[in-house]
N, C-alpha and C. Protein backbone atom coordinates (compact mmCIF):
# COMPACT_ATOMS: atom_id res chain seq x y z
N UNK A 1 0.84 -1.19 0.00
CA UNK A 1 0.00 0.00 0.00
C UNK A 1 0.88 1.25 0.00
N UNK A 2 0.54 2.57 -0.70
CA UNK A 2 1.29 3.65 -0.91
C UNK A 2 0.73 4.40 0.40
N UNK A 3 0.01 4.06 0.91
CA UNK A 3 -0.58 4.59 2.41
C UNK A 3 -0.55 4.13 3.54
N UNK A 4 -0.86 5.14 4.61
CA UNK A 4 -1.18 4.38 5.92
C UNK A 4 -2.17 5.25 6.19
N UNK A 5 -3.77 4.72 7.00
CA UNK A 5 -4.51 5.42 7.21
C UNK A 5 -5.44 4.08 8.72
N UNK A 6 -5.97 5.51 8.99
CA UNK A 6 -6.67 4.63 10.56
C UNK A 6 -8.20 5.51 10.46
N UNK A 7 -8.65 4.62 11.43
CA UNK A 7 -9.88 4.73 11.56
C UNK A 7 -9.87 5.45 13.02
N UNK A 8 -10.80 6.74 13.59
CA UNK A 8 -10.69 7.73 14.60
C UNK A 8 -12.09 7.41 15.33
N UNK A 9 -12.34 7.36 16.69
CA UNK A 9 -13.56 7.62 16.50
C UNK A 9 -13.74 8.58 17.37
N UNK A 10 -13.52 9.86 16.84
CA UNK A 10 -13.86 11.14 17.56
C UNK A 10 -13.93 12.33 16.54
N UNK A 11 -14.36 13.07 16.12
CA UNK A 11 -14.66 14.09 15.60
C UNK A 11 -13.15 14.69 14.69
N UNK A 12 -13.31 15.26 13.72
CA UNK A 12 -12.41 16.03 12.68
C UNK A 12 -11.41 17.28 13.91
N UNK A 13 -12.27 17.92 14.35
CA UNK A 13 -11.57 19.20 15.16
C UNK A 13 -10.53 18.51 16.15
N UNK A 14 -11.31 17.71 16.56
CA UNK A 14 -10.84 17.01 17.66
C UNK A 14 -9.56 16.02 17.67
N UNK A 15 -9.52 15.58 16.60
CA UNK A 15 -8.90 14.57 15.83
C UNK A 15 -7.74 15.56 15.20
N UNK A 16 -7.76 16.72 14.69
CA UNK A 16 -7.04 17.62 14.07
C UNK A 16 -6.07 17.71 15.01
N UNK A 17 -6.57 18.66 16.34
CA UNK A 17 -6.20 19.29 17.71
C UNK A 17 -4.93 18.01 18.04
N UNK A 18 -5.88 16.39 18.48
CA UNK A 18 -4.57 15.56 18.73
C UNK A 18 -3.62 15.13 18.12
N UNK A 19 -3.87 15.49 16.72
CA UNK A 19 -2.47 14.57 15.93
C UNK A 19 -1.81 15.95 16.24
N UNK A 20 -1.96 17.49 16.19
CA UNK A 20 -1.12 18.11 16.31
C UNK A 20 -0.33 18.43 17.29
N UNK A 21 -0.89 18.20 18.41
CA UNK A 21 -0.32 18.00 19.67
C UNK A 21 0.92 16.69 19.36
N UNK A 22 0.42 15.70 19.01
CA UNK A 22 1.36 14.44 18.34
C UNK A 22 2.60 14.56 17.98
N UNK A 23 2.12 15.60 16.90
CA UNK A 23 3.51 15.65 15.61
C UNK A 23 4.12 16.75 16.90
N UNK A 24 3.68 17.39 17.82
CA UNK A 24 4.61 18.76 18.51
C UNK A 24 5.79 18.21 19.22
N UNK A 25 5.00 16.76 19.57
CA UNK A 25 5.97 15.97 20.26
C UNK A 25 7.22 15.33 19.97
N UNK A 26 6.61 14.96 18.60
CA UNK A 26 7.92 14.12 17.73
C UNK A 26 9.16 15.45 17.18
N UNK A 27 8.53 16.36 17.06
CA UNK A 27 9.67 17.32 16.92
C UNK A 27 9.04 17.93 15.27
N UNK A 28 7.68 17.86 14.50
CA UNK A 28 6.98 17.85 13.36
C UNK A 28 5.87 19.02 14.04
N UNK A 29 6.23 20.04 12.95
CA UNK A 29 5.47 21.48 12.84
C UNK A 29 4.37 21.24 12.00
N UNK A 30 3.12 21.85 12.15
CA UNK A 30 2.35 21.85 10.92
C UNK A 30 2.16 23.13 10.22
N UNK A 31 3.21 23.00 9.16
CA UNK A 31 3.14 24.26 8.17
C UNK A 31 1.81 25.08 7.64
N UNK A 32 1.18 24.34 6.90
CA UNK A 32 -0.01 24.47 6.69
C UNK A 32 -1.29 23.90 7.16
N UNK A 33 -2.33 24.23 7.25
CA UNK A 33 -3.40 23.10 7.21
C UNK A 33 -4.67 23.79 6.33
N UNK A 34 -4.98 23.26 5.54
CA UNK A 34 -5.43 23.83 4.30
C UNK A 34 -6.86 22.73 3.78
N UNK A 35 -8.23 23.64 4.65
CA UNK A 35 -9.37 22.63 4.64
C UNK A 35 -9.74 22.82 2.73
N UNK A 36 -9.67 21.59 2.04
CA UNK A 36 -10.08 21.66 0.85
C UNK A 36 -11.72 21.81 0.56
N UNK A 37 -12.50 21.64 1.73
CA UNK A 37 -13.85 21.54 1.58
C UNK A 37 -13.87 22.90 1.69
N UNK A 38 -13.51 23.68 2.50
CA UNK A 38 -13.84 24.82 2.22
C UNK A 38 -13.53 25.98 1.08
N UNK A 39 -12.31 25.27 0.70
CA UNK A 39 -11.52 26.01 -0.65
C UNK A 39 -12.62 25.14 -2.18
N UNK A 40 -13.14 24.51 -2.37
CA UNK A 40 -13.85 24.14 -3.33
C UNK A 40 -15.28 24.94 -3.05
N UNK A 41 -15.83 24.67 -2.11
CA UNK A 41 -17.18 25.67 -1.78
C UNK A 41 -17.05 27.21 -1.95
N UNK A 42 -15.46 27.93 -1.94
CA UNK A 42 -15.61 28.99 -1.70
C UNK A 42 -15.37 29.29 -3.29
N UNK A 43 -15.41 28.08 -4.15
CA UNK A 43 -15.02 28.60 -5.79
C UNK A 43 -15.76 27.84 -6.36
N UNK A 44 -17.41 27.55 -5.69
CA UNK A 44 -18.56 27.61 -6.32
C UNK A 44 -18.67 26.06 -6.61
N UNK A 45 -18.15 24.83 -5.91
CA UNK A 45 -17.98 23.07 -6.19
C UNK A 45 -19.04 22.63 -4.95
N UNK A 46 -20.24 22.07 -5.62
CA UNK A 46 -20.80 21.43 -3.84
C UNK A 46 -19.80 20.05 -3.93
N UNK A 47 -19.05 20.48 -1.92
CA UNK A 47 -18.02 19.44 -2.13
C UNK A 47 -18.22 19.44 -0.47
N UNK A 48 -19.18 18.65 -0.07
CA UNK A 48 -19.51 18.36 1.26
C UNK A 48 -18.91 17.29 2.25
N UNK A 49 -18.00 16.55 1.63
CA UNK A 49 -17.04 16.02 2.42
C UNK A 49 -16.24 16.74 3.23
N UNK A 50 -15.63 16.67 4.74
CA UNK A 50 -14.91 17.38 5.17
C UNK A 50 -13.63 16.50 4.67
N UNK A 51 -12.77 17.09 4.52
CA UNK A 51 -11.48 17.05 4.30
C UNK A 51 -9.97 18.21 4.59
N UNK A 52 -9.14 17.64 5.40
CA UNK A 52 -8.82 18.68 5.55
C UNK A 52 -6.86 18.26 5.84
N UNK A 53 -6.10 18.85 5.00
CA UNK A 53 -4.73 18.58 4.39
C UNK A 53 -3.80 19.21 5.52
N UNK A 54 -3.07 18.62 6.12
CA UNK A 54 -1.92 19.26 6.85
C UNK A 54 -0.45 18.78 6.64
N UNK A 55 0.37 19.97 6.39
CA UNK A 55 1.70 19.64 5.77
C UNK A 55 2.58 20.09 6.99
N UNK A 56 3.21 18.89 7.37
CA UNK A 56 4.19 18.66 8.41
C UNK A 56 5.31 18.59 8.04
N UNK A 57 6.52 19.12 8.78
CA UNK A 57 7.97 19.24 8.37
C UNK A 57 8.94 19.23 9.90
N UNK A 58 9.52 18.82 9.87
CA UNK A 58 10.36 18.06 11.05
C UNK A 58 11.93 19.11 10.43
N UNK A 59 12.14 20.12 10.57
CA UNK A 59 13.10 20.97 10.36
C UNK A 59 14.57 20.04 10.61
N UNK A 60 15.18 19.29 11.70
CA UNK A 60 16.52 18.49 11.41
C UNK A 60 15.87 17.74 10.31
N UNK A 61 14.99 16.91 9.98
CA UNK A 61 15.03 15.73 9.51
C UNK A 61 14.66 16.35 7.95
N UNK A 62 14.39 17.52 7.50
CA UNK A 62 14.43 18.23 6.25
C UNK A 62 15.48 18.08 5.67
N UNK A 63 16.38 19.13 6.98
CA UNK A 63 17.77 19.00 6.46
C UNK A 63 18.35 18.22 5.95
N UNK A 64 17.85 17.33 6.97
CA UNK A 64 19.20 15.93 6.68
C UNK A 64 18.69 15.71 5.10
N UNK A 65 17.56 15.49 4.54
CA UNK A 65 16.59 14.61 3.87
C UNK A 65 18.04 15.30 2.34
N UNK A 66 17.50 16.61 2.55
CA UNK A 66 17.95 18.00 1.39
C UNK A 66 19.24 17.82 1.22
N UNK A 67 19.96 17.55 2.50
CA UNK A 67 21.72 17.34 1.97
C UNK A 67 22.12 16.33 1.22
N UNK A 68 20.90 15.15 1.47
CA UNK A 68 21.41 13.62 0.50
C UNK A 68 21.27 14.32 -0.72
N UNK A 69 20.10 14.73 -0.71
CA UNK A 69 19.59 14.98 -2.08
C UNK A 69 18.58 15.91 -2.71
N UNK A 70 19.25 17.14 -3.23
CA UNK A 70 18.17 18.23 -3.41
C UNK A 70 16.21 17.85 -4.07
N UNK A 71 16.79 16.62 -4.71
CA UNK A 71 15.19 16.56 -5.41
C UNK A 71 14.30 15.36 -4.19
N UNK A 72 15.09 15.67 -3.25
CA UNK A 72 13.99 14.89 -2.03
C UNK A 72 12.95 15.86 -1.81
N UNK A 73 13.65 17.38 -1.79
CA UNK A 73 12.12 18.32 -1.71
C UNK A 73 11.21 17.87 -2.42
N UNK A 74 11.13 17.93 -3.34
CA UNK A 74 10.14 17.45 -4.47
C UNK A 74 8.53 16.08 -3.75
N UNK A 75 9.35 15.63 -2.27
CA UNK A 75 8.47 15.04 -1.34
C UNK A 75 7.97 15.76 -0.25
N UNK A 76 8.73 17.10 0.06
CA UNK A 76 8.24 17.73 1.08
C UNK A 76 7.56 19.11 1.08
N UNK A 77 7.00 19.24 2.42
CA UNK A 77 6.65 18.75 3.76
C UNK A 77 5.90 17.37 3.13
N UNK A 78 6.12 17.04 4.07
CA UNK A 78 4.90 15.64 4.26
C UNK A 78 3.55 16.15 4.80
N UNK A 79 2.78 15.06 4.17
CA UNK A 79 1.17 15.34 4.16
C UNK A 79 0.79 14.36 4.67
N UNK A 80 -0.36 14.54 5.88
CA UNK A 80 -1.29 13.84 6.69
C UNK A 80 -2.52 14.84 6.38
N UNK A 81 -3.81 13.60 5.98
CA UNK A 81 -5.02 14.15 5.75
C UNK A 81 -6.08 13.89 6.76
N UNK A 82 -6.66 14.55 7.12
CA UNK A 82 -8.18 14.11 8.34
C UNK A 82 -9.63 14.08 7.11
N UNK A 83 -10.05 13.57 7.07
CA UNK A 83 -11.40 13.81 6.36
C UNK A 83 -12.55 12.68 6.96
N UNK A 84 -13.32 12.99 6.59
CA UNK A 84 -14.90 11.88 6.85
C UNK A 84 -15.16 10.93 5.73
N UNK A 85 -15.36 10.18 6.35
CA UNK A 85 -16.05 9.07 5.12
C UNK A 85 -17.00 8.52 5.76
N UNK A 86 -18.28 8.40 5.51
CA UNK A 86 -19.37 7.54 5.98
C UNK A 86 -19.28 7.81 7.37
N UNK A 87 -19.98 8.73 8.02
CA UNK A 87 -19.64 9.25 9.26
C UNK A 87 -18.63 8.83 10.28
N UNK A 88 -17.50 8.47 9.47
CA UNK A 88 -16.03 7.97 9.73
C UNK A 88 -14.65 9.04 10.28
N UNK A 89 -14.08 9.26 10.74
CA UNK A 89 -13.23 10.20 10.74
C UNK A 89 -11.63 9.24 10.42
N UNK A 90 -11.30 9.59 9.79
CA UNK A 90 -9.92 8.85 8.70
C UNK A 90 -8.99 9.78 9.18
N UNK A 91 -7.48 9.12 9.78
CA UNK A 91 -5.95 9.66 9.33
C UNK A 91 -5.37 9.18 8.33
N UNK A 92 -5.01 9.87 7.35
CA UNK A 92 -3.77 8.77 6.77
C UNK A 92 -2.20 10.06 6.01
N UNK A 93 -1.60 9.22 5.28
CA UNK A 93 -0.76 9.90 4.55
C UNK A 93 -0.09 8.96 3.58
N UNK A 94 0.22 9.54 2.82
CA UNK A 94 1.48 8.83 1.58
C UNK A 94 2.49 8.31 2.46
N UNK A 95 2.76 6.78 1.89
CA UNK A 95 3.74 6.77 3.23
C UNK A 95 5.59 6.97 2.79
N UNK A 96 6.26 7.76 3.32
CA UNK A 96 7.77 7.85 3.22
C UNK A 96 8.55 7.27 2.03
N UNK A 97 8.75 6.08 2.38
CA UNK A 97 9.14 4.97 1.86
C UNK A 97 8.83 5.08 0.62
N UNK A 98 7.73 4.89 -0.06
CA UNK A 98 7.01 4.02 -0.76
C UNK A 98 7.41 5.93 -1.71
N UNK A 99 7.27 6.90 -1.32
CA UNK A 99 7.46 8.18 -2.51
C UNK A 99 9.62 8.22 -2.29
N UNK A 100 10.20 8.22 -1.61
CA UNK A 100 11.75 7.81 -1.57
C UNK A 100 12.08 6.69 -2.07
N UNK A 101 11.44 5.80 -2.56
CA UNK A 101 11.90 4.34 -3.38
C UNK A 101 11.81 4.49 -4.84
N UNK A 102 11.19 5.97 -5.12
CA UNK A 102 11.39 6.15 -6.78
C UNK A 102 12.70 6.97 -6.90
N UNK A 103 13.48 7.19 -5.95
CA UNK A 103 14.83 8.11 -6.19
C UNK A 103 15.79 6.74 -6.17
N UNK A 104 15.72 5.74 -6.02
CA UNK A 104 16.89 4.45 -5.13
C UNK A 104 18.10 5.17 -4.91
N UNK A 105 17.93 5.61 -3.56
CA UNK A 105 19.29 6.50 -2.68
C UNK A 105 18.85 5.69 -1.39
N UNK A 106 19.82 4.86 -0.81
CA UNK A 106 19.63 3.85 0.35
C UNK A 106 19.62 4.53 1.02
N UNK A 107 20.50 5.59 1.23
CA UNK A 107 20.24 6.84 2.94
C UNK A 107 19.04 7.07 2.98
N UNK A 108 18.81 8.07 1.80
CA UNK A 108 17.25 8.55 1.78
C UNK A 108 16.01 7.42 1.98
N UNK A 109 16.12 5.91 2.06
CA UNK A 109 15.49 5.13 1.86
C UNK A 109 15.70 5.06 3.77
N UNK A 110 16.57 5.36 3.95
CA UNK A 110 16.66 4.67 5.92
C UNK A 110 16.13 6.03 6.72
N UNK A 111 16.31 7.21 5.82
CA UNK A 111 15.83 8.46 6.99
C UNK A 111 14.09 8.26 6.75
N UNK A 112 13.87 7.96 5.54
CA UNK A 112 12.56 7.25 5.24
C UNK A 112 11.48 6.78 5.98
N UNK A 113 12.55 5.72 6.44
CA UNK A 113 11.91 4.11 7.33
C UNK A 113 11.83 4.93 8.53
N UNK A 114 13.06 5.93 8.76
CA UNK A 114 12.36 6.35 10.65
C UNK A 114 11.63 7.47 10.81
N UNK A 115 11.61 7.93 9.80
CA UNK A 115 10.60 9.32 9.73
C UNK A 115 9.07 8.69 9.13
N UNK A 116 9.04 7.88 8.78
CA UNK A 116 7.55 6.70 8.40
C UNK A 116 7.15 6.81 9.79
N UNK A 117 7.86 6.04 9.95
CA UNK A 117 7.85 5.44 11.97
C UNK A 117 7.41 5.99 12.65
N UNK A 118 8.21 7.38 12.78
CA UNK A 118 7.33 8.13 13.93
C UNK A 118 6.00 9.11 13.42
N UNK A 119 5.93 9.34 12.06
CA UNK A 119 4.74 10.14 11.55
C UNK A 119 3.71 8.75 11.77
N UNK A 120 3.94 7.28 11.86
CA UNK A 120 2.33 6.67 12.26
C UNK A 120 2.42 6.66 13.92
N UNK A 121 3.64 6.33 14.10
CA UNK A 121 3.29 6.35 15.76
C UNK A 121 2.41 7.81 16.16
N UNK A 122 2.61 9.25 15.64
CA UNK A 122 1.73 10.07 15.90
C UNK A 122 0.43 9.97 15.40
N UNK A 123 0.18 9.22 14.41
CA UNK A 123 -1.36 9.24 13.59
C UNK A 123 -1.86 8.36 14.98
N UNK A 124 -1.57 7.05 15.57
CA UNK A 124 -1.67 6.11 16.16
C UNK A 124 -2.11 6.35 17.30
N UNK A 125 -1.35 7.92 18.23
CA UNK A 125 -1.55 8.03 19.07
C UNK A 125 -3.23 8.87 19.26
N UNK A 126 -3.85 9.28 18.30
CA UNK A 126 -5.01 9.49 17.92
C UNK A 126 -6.46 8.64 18.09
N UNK A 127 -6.05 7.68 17.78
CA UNK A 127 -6.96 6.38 18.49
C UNK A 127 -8.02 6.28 19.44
């Protein structure tokens, strides 16, 4: 799977609030958070799903990512999404690995595996 995603059972806001508390922990900022339901409604789309995009960046672990290799940006920040499905509340994200395995750079493939790691251990701790 190119993903990892979980099942919440507590509300979008709520659910938002703890993964960010999460990622504050692991040492992961949330750059943006950018509700798409509201950016399609506000340019005239009935798009009544909540959905809502947050781009996380772990400032050492950028670095490191950028010194292997400038076109690792080209993956960052990393993205974790909250949205509803079937009165569901969903985490997930693209996972690490699986977008760093189209460069084959083995470093970039191991800062990968532990920056995977701790972005689900924070989705996880959501639960």
């Amino acid at each position: 799977m190119f993903h990892y995603t979980i099942e919440v059972q507590r509300g979008m806001n709520e659910t938002i609030k703890m993964l960010e508390e999460s990622l504050k922990k692991e040492g992961f900022g949330v750059l943006w958070k950018f509700s798409v339901t509201e950016k399609l409604q506000e340019k005239g789309f009935d798009f009544p799903i909540p959905f809502v995009i947050l781009e996380v960046c772990n400032p050492q672990e950028a670095a490191r990512v950028l010194s292997e290799n400038l076109l690792a940006g080209y993956f960052l920040p990393c993205k974790i999404v909250v949205y509803k499905e079937n009165e569901t509340t969903k985490i997930g994200m693209p996972k690490p690995t699986m977008l760093i395995s189209m460069m084959n750079h083995e470093e970039l493939k191991k800062l990968a595996e532990d920056i995977e790691k701790r972005l689900i251990s924070c989705i996880d701790e959501c639960r």
